[in-house]
C-alpha atoms as a PDB file:
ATOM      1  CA  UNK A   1       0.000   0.000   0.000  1.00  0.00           C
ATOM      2  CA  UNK A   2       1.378   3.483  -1.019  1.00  0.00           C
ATOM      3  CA  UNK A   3       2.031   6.173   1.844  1.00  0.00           C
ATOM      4  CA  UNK A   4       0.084   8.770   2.155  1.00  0.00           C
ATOM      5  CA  UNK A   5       1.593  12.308   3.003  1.00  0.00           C
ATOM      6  CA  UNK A   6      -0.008  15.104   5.260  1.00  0.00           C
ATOM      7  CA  UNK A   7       0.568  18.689   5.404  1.00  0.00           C
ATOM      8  CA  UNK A   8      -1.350  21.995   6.362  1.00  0.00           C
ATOM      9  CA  UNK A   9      -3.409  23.585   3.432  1.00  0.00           C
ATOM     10  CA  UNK A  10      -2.298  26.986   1.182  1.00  0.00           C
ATOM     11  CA  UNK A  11      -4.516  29.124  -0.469  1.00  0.00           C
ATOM     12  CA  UNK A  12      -2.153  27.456  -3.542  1.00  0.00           C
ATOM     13  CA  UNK A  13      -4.305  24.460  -2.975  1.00  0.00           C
ATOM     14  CA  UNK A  14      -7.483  26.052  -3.427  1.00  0.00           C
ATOM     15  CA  UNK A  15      -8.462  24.872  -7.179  1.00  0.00           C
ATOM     16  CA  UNK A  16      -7.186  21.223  -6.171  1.00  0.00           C
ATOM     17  CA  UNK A  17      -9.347  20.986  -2.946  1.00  0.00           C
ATOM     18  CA  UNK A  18     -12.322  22.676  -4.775  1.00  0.00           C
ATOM     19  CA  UNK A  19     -12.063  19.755  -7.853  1.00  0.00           C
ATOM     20  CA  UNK A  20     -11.583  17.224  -4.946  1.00  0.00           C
ATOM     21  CA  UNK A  21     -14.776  18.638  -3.186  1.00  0.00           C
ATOM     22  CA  UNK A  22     -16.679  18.285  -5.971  1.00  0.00           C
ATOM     23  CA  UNK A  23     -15.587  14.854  -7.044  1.00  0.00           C
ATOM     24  CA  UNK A  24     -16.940  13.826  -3.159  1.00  0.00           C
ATOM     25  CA  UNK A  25     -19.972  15.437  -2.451  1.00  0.00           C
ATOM     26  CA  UNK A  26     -23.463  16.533  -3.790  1.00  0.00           C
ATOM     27  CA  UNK A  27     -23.349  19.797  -2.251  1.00  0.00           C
ATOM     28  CA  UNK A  28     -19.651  21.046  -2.515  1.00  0.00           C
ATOM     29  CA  UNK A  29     -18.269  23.875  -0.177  1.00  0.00           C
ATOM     30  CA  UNK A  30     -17.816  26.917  -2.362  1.00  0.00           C
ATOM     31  CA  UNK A  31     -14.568  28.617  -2.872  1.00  0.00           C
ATOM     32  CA  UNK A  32     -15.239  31.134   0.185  1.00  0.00           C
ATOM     33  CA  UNK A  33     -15.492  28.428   2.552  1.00  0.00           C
ATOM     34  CA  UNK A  34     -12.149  27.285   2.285  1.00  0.00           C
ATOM     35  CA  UNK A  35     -10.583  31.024   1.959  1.00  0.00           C
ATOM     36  CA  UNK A  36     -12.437  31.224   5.479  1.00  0.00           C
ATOM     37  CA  UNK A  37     -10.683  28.074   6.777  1.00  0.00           C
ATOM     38  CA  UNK A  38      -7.393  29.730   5.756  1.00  0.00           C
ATOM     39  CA  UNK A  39      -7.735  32.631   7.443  1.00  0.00           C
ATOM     40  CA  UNK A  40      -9.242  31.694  10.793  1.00  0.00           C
ATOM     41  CA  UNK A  41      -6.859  30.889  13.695  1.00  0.00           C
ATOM     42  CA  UNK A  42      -8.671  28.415  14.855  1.00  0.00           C
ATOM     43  CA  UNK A  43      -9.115  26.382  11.800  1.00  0.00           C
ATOM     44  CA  UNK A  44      -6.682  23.688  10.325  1.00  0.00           C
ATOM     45  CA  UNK A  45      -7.052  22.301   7.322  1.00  0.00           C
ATOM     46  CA  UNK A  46      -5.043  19.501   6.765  1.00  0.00           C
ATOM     47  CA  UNK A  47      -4.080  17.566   3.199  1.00  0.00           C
ATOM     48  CA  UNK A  48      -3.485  13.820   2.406  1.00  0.00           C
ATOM     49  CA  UNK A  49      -1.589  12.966  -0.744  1.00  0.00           C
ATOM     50  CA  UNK A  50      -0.021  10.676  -2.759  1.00  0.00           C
ATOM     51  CA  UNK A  51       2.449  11.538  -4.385  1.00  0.00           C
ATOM     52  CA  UNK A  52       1.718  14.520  -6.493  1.00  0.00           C
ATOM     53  CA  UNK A  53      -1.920  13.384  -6.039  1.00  0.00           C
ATOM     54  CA  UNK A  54      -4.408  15.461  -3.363  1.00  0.00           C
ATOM     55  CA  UNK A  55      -6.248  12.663  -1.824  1.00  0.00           C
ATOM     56  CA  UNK A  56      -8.004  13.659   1.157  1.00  0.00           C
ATOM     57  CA  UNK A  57      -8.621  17.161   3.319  1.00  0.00           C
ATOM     58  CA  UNK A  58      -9.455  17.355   6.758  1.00  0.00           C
ATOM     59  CA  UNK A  59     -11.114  20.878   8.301  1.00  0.00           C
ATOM     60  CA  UNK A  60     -11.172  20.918  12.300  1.00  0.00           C
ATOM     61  CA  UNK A  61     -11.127  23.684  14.498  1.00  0.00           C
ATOM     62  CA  UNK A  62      -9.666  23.716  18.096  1.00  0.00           C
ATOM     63  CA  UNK A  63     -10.903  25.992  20.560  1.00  0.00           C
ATOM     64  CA  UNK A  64      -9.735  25.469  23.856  1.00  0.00           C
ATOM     65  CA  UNK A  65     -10.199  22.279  25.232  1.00  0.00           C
ATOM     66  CA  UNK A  66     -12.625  21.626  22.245  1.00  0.00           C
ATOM     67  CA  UNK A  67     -11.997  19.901  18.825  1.00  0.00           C
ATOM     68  CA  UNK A  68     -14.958  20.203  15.945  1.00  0.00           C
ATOM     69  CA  UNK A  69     -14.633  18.068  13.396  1.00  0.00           C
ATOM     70  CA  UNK A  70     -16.361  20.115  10.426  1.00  0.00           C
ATOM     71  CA  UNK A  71     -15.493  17.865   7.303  1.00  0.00           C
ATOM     72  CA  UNK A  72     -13.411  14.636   5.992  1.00  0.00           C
ATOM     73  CA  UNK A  73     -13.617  14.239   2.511  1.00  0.00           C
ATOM     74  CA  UNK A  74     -11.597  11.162   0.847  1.00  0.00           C
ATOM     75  CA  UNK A  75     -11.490  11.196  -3.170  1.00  0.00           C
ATOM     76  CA  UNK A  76     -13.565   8.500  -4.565  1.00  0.00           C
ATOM     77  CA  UNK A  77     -10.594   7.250  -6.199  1.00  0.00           C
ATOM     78  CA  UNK A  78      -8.611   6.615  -2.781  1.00  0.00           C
ATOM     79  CA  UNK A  79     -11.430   4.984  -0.354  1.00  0.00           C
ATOM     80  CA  UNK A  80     -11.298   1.744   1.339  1.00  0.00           C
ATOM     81  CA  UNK A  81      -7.724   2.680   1.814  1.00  0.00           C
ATOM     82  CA  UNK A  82      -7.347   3.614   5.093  1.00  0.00           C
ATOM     83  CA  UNK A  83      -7.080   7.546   4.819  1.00  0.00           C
ATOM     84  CA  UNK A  84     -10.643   8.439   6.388  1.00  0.00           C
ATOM     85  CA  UNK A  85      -9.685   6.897   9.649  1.00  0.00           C
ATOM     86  CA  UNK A  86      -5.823   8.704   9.293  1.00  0.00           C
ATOM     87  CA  UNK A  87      -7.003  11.652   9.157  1.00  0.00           C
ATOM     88  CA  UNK A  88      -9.260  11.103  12.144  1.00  0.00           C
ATOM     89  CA  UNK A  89      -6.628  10.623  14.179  1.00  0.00           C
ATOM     90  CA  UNK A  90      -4.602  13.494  12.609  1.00  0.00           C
ATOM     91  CA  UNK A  91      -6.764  15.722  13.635  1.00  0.00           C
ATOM     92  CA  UNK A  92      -6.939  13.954  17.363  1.00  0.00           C
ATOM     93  CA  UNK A  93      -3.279  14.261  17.499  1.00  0.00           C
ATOM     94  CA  UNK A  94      -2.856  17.455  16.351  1.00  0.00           C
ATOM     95  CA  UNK A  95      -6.067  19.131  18.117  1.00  0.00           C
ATOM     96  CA  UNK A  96      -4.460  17.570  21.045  1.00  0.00           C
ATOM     97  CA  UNK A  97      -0.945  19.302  20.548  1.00  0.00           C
ATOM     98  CA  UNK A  98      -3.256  22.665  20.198  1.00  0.00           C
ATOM     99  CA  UNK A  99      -4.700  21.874  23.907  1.00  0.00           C
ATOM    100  CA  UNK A 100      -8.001  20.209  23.088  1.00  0.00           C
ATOM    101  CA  UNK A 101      -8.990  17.347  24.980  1.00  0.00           C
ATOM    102  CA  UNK A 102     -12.547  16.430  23.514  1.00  0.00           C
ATOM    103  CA  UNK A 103     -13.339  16.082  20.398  1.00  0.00           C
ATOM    104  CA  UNK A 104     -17.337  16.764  18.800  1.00  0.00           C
ATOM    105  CA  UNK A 105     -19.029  16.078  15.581  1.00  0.00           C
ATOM    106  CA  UNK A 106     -21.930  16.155  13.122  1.00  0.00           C
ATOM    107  CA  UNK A 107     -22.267  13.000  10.660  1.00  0.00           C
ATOM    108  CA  UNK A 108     -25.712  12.274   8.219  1.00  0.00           C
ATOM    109  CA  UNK A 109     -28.223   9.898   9.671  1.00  0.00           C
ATOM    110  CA  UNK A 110     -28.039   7.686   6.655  1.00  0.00           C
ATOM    111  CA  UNK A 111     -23.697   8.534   6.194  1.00  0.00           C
ATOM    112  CA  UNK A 112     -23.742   4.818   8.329  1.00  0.00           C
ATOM    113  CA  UNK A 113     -19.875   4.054   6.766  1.00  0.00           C
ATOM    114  CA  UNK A 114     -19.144   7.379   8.730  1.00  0.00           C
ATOM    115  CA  UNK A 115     -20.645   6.734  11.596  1.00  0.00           C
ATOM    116  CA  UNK A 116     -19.060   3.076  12.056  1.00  0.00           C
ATOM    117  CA  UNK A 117     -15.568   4.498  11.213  1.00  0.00           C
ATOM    118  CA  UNK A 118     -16.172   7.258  14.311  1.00  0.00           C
ATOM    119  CA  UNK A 119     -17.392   4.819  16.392  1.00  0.00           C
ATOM    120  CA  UNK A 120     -14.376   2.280  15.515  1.00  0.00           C
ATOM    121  CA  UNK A 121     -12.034   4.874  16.799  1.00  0.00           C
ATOM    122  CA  UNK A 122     -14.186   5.537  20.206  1.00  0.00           C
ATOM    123  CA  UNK A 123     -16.992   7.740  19.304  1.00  0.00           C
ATOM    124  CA  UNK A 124     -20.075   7.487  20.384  1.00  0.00           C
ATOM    125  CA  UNK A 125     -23.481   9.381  20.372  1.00  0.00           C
ATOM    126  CA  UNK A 126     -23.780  11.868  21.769  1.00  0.00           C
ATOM    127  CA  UNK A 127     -27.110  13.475  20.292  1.00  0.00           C
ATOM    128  CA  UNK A 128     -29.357  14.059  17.446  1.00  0.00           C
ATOM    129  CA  UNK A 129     -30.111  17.632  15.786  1.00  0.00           C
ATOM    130  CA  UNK A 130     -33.254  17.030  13.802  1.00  0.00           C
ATOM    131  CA  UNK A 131     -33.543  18.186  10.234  1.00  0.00           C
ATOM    132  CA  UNK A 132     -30.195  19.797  10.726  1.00  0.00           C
ATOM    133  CA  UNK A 133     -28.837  19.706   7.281  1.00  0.00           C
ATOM    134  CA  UNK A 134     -31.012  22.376   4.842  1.00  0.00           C
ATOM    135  CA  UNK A 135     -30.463  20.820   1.833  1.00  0.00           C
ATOM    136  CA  UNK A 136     -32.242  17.429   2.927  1.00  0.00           C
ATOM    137  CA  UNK A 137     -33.863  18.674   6.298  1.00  0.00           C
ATOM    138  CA  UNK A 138     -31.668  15.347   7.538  1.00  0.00           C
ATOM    139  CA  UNK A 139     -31.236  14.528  10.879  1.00  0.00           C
ATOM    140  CA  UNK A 140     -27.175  14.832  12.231  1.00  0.00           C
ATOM    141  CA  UNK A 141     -26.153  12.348  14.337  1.00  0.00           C
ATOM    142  CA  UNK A 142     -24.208  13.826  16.953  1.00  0.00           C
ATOM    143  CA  UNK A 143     -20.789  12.094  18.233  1.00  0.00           C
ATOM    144  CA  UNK A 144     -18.189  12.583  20.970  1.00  0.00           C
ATOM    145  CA  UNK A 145     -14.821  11.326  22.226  1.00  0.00           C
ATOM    146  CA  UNK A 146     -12.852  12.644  25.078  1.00  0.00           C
ATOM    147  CA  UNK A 147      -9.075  12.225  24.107  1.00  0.00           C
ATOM    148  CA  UNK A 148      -6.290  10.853  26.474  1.00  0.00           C
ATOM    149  CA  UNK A 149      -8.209   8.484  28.301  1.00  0.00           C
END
């Protein structure tokens, strides 16, 4: 299996993580969205790749003792490889060097591969926000894991 390299996002990245968004979901993030991440302090947007190849992004924030996962997208061309649950545990690992100690979430009712991955690595629920997401009126499952113990 090849190894997959992380490192922090660039606005340089921006047209690659835009193409990537929209190869993984319905309802992409716009362009703004990211230029947000970039620019708040207490966002981190982190990049998989292989090779020359962007693979994966992960957007958390960390405020204080708390991590929120916002988004894990994995290109359709690199699933069932591993890289959803890595970059889990990136972002535990380096939320964790940032000071957070608990780490929250929002994941689709029906996203059940999502769910099972969070609760493989020691989530569990925490919550439900009913018709949360506006494009569906979908329910969000909500999940939580206290780090360290």
């Amino acid at each position: 299996m090849t190894a997959f390299t992380f490192r922090p996002a660039s606005t340089d990245d921006l047209d690659a993580l835009l193409a990537l968004e929209a190869r993984s979901f319905d309802k992409p993030w716009p362009r703004g969205a990211f230029e947000q991440e970039l620019e708040l302090p207490q966002a981190q947007l982190w990049l998989a790749f292989e090779g020359e190849a962007l693979a994966a992004y992960v957007d958390f924030w960390v405020a204080g003792p708390e991590i929120s996962l916002l988004n894990v997208a994995v290109d359709p061309s690199f699933r069932r490889r591993g890289l959803g649950r890595d970059l889990v545990e990136l972002m535990e690992r380096e939320g964790a060097a940032l000071g957070g100690d608990e780490v929250y979430l929002e994941v689709r009712r029906t996203n059940v591969g999502a769910q099972a991955l969070y609760a493989a690595l020691g989530f569990e629920q925490t919550g439900i926000r009913k018709r949360y997401y506006s494009d569906t009126k979908e329910d969000a499952i909500l999940m939580g894991k206290r780090l360290g113990g």
